[in-house]
N, C-alpha and C. Protein backbone atom coordinates (compact mmCIF):
# COMPACT_ATOMS: atom_id res chain seq x y z
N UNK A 1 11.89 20.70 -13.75
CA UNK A 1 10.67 19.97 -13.97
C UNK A 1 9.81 20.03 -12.71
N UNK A 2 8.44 20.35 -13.28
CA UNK A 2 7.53 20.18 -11.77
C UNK A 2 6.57 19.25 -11.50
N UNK A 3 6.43 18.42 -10.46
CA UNK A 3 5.86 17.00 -10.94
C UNK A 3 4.88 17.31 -9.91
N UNK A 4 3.26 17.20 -10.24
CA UNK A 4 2.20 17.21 -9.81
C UNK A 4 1.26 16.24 -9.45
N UNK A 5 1.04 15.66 -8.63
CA UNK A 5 -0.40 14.42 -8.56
C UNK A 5 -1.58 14.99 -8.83
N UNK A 6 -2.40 14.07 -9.25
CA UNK A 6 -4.28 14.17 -9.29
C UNK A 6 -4.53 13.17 -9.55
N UNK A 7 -6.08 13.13 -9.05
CA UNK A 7 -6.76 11.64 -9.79
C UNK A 7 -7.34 12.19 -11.00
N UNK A 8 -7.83 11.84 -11.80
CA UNK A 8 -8.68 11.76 -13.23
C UNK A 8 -9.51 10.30 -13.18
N UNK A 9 -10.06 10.66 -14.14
CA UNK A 9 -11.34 9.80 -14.86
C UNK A 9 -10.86 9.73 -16.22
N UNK A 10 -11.41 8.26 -16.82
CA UNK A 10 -11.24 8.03 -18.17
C UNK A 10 -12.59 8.04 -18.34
N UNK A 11 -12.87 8.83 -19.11
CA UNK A 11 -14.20 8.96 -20.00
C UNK A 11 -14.62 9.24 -21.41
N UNK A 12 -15.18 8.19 -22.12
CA UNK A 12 -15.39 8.67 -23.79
C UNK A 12 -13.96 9.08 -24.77
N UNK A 13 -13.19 8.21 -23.85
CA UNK A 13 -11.85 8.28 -24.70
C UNK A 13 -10.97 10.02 -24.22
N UNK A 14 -11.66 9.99 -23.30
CA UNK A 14 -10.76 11.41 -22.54
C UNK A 14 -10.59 11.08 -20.82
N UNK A 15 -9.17 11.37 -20.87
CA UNK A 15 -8.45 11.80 -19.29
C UNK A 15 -9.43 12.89 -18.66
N UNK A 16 -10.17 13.14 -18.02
CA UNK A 16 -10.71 14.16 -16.83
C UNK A 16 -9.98 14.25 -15.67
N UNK A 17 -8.88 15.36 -15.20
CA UNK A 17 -8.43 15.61 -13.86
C UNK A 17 -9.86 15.97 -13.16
N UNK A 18 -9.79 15.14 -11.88
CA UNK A 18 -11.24 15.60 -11.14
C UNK A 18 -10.81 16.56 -10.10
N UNK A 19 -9.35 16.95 -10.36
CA UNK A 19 -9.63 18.13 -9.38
C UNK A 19 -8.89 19.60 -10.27
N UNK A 20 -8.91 20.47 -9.72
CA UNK A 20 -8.47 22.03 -10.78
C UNK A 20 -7.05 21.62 -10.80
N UNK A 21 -6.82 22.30 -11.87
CA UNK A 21 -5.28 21.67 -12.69
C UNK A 21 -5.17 23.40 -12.89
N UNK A 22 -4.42 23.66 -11.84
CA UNK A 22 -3.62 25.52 -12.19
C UNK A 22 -2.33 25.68 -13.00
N UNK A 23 -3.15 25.33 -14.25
CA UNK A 23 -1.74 24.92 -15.97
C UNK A 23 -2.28 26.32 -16.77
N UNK A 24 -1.18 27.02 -17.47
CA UNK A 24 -1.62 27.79 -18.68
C UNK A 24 -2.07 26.57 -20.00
N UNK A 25 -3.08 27.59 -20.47
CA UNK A 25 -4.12 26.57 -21.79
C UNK A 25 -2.81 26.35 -22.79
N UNK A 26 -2.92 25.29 -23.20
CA UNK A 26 -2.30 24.47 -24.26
C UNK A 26 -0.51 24.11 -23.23
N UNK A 27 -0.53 24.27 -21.88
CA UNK A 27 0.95 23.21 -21.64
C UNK A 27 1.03 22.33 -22.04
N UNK A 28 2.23 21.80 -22.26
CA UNK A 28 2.60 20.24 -22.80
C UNK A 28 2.74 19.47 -21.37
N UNK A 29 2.15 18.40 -21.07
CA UNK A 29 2.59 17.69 -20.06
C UNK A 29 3.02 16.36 -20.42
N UNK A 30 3.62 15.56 -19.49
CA UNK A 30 4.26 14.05 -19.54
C UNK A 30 3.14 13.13 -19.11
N UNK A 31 2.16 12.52 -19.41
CA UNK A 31 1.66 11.81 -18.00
C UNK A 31 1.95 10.51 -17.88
N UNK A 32 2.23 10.28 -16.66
CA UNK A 32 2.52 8.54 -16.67
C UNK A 32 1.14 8.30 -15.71
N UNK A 33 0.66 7.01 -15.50
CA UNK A 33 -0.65 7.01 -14.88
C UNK A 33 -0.55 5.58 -13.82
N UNK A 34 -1.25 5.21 -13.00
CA UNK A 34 -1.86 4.22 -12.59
C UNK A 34 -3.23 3.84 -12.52
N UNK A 35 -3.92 2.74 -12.71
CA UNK A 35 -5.23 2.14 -13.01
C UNK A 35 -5.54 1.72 -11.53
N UNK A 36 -6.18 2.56 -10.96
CA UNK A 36 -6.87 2.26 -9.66
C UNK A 36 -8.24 1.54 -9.25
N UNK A 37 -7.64 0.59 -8.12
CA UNK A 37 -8.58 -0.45 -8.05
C UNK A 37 -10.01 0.57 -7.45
N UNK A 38 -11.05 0.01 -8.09
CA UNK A 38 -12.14 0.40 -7.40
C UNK A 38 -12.21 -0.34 -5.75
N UNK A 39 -12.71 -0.01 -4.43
CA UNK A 39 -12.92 0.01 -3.42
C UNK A 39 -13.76 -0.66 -3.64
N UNK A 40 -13.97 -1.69 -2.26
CA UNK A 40 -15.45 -3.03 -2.26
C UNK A 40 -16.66 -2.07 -2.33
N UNK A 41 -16.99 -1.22 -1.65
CA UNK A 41 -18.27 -0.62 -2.45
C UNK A 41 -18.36 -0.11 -3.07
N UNK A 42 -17.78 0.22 -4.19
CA UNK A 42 -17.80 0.87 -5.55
C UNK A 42 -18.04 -0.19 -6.77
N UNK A 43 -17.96 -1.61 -5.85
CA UNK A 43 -18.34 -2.61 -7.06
C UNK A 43 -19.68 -2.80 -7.80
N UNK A 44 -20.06 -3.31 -8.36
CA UNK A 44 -21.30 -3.56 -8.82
C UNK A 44 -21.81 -4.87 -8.75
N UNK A 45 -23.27 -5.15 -8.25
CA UNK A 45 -23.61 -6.94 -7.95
C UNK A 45 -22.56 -7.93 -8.59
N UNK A 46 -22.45 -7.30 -9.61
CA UNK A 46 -22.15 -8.45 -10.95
C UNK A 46 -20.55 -8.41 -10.82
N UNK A 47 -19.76 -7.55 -9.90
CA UNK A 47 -18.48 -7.32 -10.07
C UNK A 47 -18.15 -7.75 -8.86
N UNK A 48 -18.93 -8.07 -7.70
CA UNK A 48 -18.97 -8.68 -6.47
C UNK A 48 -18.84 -10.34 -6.44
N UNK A 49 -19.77 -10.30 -7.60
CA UNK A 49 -19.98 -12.09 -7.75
C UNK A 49 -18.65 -12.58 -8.47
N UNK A 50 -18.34 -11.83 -10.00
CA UNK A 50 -17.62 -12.39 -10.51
C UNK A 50 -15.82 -12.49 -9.13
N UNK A 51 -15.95 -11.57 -8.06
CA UNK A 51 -15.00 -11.67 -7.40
C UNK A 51 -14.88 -12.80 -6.48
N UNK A 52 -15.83 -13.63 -6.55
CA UNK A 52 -16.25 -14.15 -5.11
C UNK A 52 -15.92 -15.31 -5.98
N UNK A 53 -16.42 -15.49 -7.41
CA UNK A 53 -15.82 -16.58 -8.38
C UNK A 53 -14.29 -16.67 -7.97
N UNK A 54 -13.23 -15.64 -8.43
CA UNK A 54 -12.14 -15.66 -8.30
C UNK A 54 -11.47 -16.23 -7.02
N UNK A 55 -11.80 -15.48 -6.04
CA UNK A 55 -11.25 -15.87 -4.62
C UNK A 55 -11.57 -17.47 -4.48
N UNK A 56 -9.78 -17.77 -3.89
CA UNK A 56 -9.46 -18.84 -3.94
C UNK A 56 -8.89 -19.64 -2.56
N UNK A 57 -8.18 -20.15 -2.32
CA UNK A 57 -7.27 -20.88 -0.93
C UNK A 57 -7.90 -20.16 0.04
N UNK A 58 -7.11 -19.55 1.02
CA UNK A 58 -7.37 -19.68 2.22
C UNK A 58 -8.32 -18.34 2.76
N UNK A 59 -8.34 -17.59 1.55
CA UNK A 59 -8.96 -16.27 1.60
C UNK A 59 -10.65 -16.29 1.65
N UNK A 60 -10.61 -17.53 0.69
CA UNK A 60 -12.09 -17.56 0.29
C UNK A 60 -13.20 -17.64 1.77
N UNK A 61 -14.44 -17.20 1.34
CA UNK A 61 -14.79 -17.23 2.67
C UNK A 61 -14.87 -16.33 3.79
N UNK A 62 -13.86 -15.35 3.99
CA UNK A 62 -12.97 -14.56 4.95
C UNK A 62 -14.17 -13.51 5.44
N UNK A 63 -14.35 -13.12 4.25
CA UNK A 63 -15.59 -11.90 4.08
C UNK A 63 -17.22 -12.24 3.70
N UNK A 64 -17.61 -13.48 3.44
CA UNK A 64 -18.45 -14.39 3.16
C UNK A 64 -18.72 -14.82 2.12
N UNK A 65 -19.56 -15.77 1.65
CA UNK A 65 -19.44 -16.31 0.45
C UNK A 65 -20.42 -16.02 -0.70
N UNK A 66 -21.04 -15.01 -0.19
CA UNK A 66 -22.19 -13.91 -1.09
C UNK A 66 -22.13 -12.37 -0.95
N UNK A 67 -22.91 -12.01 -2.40
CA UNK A 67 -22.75 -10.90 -2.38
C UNK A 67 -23.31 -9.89 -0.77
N UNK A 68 -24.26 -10.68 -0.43
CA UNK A 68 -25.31 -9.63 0.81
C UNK A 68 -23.94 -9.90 2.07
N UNK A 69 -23.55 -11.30 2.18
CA UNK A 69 -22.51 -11.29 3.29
C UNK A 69 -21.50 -10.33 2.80
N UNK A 70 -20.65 -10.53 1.96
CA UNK A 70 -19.31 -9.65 1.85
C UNK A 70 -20.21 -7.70 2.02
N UNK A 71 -21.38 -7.67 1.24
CA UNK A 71 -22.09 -6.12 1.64
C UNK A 71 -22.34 -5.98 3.10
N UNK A 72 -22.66 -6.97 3.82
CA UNK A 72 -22.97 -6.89 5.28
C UNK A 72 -21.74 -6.07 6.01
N UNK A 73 -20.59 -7.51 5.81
CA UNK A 73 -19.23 -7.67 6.07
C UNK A 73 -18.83 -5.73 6.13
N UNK A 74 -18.82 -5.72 4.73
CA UNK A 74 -18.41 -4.10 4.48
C UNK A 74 -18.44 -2.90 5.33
N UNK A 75 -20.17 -2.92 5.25
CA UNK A 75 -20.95 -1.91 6.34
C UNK A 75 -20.31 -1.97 7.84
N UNK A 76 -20.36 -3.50 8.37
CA UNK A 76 -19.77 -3.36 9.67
C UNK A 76 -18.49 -2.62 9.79
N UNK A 77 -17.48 -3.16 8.67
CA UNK A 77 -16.20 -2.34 8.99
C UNK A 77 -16.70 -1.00 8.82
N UNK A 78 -17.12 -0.25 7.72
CA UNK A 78 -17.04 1.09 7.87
C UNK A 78 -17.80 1.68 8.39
N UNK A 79 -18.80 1.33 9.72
CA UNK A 79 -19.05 1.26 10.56
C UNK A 79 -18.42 1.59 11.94
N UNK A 80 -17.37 0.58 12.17
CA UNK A 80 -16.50 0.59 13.11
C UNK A 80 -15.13 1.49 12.65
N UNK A 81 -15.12 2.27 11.63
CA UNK A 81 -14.10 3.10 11.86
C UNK A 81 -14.70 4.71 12.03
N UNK A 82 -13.93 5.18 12.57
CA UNK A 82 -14.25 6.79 12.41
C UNK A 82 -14.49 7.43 10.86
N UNK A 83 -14.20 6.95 9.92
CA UNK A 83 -14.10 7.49 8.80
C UNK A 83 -14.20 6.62 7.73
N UNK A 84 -15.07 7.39 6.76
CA UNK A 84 -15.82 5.83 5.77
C UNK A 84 -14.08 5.96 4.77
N UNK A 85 -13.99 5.14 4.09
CA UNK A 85 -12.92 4.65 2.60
C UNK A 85 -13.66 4.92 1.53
């Protein structure tokens, strides 16, 4: 058995590997998958807020308590690293 990684996309009710898949046409494959979290800037206003709803105890706050603070927040870190996420 040869066991391969990729990411994919779910789209319109289809798996998309987003990178070249070097398979003969029609292999049978197994796939088992994981549901990957989107990254803080990949959220959307509305997916920022409803997060900021959620966050709770001691966390809340951490990154600020709006969408423009936690976007501020963001920029600085990937900012301060050599390499964006």
């Amino acid at each position: 058995m040869i066991k391969k990684k990729t990411k994919a996309a779910y789209r319109n009710g289809v798996i998309e590997p987003l990178d070249k898949i070097d398979l003969p046409e029609g292999q049978a494959l197994e796939i088992e998958f994981r549901v990957l979290l989107k990254t803080p800037h990949e959220l959307s206003r509305e997916e920022k807020g409803d997060l900021i709803q959620k966050m709770s105890g001691s966390m809340k706050g951490t990154w600020g308590n709006t969408v423009e603070e936690i976007d501020a927040y963001i920029e600085s870190e990937r900012q301060s690293w050599d390499r964006e996420f």
